[in-house]
PDB file of N, CA and C in Angstrom:
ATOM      1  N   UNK A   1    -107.563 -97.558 226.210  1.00  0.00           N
ATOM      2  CA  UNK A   1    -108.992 -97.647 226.428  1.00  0.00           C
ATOM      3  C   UNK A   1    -109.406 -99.112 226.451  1.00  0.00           C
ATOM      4  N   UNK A   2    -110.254 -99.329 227.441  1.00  0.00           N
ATOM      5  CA  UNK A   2    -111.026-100.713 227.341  1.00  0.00           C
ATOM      6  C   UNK A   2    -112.236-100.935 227.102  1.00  0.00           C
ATOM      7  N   UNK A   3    -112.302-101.961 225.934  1.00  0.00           N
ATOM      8  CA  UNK A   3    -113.482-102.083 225.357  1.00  0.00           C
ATOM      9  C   UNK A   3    -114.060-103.035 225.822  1.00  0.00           C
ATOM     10  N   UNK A   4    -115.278-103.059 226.161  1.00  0.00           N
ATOM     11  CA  UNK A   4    -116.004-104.110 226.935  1.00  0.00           C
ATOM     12  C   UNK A   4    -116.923-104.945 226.218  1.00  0.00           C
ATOM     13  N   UNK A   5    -116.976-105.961 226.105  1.00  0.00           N
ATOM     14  CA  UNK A   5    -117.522-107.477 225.588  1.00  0.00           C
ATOM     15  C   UNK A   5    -118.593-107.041 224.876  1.00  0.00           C
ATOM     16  N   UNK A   6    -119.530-106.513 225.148  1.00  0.00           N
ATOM     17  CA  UNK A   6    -120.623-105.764 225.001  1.00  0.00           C
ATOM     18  C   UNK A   6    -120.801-105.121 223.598  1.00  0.00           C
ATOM     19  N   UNK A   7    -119.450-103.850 223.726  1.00  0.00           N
ATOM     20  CA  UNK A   7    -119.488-102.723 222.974  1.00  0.00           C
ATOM     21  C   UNK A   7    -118.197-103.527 222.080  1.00  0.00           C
ATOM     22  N   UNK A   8    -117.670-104.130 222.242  1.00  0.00           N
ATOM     23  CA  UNK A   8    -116.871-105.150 221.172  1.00  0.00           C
ATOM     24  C   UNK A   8    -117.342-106.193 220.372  1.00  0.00           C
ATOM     25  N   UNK A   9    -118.365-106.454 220.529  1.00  0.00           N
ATOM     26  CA  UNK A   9    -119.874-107.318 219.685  1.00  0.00           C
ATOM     27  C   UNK A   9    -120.589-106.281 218.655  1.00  0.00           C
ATOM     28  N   UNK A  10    -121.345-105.248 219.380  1.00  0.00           N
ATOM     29  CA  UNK A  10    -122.119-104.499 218.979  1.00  0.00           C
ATOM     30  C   UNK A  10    -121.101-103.478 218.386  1.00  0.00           C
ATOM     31  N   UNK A  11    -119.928-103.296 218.169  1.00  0.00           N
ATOM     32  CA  UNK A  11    -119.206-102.549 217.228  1.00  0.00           C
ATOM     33  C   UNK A  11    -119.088-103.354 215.962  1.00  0.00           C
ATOM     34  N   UNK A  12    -118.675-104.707 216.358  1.00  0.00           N
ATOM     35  CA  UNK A  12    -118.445-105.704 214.930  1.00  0.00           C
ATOM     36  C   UNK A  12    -119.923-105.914 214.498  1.00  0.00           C
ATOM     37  N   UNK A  13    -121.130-106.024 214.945  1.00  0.00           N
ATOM     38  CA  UNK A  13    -122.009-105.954 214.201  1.00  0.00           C
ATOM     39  C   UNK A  13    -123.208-104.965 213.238  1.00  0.00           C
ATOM     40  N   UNK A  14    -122.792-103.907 214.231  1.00  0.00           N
ATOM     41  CA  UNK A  14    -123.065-102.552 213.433  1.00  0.00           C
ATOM     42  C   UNK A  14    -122.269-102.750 212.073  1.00  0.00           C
ATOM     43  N   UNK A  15    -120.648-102.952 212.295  1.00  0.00           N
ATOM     44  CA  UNK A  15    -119.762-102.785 211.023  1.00  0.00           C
ATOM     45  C   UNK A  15    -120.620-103.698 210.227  1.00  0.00           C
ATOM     46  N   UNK A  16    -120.789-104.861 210.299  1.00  0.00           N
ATOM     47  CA  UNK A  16    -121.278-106.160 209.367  1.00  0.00           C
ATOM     48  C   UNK A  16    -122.820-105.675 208.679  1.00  0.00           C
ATOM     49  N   UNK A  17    -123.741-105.138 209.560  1.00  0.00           N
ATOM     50  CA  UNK A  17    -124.815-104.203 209.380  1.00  0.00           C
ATOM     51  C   UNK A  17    -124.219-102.889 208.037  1.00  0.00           C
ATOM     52  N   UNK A  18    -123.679-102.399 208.101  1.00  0.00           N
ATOM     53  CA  UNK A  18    -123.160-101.398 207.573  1.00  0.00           C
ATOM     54  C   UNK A  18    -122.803-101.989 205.676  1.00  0.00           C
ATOM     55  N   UNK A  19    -121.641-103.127 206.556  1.00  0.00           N
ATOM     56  CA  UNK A  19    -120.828-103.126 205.008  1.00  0.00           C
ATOM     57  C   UNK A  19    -122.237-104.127 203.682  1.00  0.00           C
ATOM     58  N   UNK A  20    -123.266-105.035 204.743  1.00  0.00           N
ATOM     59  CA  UNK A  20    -124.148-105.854 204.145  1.00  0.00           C
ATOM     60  C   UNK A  20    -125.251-104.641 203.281  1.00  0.00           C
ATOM     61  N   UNK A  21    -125.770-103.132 204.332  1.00  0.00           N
ATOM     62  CA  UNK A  21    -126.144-102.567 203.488  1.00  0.00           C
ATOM     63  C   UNK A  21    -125.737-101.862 202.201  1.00  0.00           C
ATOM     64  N   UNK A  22    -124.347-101.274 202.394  1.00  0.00           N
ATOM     65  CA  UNK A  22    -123.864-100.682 201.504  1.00  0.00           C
ATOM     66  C   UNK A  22    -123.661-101.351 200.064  1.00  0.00           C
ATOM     67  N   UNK A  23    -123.074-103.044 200.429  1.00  0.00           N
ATOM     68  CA  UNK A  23    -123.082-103.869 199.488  1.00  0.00           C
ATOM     69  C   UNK A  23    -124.702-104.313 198.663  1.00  0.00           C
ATOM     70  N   UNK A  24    -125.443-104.335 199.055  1.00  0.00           N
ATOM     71  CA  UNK A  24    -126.995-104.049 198.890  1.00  0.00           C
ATOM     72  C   UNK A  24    -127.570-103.643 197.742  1.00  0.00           C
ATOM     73  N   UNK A  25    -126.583-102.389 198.003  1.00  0.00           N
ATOM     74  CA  UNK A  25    -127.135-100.994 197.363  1.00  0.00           C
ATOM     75  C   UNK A  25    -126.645-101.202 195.560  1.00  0.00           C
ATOM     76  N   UNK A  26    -125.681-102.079 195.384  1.00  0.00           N
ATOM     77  CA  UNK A  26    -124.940-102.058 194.338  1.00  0.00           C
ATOM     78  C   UNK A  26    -124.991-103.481 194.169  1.00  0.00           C
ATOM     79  N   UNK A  27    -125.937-104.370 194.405  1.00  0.00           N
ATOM     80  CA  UNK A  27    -126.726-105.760 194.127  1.00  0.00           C
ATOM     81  C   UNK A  27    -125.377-107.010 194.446  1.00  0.00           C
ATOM     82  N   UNK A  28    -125.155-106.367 195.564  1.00  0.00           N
ATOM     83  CA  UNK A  28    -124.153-107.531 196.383  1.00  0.00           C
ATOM     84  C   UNK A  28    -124.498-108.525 197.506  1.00  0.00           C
ATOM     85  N   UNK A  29    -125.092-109.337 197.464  1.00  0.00           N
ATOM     86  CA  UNK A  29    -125.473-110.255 198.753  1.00  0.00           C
ATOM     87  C   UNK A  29    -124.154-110.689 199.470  1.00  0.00           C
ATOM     88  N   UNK A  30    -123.610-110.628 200.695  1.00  0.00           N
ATOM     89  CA  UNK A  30    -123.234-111.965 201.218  1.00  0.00           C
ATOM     90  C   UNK A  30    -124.084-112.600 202.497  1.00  0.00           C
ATOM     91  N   UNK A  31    -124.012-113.625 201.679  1.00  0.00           N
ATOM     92  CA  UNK A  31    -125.190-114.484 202.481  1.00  0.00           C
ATOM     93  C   UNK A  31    -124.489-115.073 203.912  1.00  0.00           C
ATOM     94  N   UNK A  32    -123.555-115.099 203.844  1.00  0.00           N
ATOM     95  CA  UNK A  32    -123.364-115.881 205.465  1.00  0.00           C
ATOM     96  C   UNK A  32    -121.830-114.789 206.140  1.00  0.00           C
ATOM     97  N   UNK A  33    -122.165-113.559 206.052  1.00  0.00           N
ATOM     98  CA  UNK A  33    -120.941-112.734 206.756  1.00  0.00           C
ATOM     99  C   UNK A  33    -121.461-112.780 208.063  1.00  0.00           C
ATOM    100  N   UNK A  34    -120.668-113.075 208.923  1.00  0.00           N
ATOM    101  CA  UNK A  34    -120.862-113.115 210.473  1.00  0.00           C
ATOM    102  C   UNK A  34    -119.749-112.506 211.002  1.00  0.00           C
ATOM    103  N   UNK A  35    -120.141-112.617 212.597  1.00  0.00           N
ATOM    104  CA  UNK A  35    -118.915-112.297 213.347  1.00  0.00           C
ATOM    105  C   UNK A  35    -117.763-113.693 214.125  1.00  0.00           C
ATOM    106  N   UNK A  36    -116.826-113.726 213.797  1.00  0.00           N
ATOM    107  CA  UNK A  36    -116.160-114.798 213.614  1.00  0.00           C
ATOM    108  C   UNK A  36    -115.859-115.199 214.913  1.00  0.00           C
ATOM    109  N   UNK A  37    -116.278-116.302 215.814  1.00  0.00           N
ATOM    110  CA  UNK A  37    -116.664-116.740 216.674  1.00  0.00           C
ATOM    111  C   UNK A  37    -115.579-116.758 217.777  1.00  0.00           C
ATOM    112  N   UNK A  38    -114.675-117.060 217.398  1.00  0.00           N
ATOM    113  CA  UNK A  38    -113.160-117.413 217.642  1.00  0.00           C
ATOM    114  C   UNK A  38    -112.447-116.123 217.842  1.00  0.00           C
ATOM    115  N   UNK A  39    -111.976-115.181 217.103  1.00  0.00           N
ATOM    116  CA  UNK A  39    -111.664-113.745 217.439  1.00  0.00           C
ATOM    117  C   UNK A  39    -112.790-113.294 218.186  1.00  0.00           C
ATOM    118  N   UNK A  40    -114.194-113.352 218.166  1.00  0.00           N
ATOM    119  CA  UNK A  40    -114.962-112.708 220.068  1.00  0.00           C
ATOM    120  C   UNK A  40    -114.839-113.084 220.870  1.00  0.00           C
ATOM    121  N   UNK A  41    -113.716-114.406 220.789  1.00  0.00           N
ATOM    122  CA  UNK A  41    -114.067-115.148 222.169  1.00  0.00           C
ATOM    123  C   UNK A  41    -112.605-114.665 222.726  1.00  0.00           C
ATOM    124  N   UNK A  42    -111.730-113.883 222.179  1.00  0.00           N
ATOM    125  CA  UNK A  42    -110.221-113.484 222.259  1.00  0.00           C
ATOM    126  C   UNK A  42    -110.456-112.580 222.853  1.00  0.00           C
ATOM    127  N   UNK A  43    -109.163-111.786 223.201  1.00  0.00           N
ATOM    128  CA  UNK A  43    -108.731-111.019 223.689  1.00  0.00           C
ATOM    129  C   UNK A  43    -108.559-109.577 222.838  1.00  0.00           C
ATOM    130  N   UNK A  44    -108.616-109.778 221.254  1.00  0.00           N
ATOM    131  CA  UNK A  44    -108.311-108.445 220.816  1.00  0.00           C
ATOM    132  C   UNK A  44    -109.363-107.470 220.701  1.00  0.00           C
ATOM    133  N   UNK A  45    -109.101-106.427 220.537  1.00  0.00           N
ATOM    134  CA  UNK A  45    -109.723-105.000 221.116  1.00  0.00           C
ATOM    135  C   UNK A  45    -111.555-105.320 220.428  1.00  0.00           C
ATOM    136  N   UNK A  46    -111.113-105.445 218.969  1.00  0.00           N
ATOM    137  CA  UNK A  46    -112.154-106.186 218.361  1.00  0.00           C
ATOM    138  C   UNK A  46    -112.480-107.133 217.236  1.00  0.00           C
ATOM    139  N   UNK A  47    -113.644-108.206 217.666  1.00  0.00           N
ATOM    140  CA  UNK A  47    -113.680-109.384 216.454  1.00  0.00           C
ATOM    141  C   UNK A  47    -113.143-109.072 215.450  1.00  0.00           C
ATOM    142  N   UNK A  48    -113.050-110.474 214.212  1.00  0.00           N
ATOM    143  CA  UNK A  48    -113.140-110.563 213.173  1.00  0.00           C
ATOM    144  C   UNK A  48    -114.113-110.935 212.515  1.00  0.00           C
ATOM    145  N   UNK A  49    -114.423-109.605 211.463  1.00  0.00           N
ATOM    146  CA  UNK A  49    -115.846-109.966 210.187  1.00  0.00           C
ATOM    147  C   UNK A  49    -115.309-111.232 209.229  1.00  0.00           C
ATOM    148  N   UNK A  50    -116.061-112.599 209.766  1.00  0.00           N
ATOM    149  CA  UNK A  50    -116.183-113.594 208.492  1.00  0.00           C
ATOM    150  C   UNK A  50    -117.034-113.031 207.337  1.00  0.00           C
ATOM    151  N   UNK A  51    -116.016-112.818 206.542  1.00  0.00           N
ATOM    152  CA  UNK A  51    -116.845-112.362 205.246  1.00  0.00           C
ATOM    153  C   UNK A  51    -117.795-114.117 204.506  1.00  0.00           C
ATOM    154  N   UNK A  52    -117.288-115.396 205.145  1.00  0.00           N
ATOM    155  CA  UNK A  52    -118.394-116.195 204.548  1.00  0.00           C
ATOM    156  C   UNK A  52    -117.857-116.559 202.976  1.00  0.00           C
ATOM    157  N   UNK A  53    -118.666-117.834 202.233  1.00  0.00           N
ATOM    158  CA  UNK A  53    -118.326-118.109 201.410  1.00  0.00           C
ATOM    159  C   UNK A  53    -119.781-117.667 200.952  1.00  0.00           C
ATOM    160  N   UNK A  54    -119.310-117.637 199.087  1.00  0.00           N
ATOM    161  CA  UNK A  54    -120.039-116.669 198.058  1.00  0.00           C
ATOM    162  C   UNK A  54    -120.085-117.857 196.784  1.00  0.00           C
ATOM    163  N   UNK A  55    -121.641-118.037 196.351  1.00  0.00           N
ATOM    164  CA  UNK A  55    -121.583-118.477 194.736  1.00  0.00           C
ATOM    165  C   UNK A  55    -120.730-117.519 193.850  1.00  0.00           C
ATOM    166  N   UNK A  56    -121.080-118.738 192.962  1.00  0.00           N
ATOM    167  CA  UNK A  56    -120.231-117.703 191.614  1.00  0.00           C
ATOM    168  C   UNK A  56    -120.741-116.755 191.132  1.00  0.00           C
ATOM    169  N   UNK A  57    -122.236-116.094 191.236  1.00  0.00           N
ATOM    170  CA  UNK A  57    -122.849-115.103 190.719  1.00  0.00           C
ATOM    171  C   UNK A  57    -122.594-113.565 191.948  1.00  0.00           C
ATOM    172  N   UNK A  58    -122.577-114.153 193.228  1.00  0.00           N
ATOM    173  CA  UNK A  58    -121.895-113.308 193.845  1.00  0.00           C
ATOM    174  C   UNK A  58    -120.589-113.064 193.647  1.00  0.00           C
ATOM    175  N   UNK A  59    -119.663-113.787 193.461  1.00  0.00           N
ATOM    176  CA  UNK A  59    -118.533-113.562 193.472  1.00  0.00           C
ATOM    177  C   UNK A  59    -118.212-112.538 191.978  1.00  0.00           C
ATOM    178  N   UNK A  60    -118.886-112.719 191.287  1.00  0.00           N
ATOM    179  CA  UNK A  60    -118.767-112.203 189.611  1.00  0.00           C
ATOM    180  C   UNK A  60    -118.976-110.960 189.706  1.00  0.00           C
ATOM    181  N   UNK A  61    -120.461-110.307 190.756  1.00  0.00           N
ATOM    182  CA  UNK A  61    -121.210-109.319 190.818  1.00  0.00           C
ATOM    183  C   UNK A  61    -120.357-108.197 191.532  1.00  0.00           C
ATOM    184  N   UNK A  62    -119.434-109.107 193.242  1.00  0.00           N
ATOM    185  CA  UNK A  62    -118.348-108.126 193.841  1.00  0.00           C
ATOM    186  C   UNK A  62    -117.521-107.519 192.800  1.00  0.00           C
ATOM    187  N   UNK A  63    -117.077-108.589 192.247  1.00  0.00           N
ATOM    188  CA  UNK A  63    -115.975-108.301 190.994  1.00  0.00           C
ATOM    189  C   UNK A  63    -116.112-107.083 190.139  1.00  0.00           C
ATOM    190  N   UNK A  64    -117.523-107.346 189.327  1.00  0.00           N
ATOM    191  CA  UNK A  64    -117.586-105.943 188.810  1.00  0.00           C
ATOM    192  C   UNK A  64    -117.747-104.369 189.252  1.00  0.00           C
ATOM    193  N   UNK A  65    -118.269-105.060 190.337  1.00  0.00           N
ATOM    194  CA  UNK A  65    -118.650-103.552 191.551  1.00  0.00           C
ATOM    195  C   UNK A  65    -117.074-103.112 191.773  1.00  0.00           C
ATOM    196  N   UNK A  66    -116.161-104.113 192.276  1.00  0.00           N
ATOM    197  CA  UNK A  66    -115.238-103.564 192.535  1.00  0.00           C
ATOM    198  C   UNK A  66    -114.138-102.760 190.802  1.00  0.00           C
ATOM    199  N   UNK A  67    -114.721-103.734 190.254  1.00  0.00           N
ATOM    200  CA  UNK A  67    -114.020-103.234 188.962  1.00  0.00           C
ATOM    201  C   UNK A  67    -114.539-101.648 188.535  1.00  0.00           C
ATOM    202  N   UNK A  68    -115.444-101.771 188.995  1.00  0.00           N
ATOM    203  CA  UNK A  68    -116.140-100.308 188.449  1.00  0.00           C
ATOM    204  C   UNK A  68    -115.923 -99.400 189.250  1.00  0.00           C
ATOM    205  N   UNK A  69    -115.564 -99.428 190.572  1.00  0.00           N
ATOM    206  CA  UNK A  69    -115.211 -98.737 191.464  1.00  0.00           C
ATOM    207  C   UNK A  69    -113.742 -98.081 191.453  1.00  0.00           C
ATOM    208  N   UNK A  70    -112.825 -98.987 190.935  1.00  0.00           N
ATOM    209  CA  UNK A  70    -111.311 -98.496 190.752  1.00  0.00           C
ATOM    210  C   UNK A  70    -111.532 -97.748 189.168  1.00  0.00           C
ATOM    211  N   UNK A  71    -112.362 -97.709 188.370  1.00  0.00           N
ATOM    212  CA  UNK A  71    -112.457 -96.923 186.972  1.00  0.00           C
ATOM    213  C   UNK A  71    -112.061 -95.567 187.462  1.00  0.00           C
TER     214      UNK A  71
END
């Protein structure tokens, strides 16, 4: 199947849409997740989510979310 430029953008940003709300929900910001400029400008089927760099209060907050999540 071929995915077209278009629907290979708007798939990676729905996802980024998606994972920013879900993270939201459980008091997770990331402030600068994008779509990584360099993998859209490629050839593969689809981008890569820059997850972005995180303070330390974000980074602490994933942590426990994720810690609480594997309980």
């Amino acid at each position: 199947m071929v995915v077209r430029d278009a629907e290979r953008i708007r798939a990676v940003e729905e996802a980024i849409a998606g994972l920013k709300a879900e993270l939201l929900t459980v008091g997770v910001l990331l402030p600068s997740v994008r779509v990584d400029p360099v993998s859209a400008a490629g050839e593969s089927p689809y981008p890569l989510v820059d997850l972005g760099c995180v303070n330390l209060d974000t980074a602490m907050r994933l942590t426990a979310v994720l810690h609480e999540v594997r309980r």
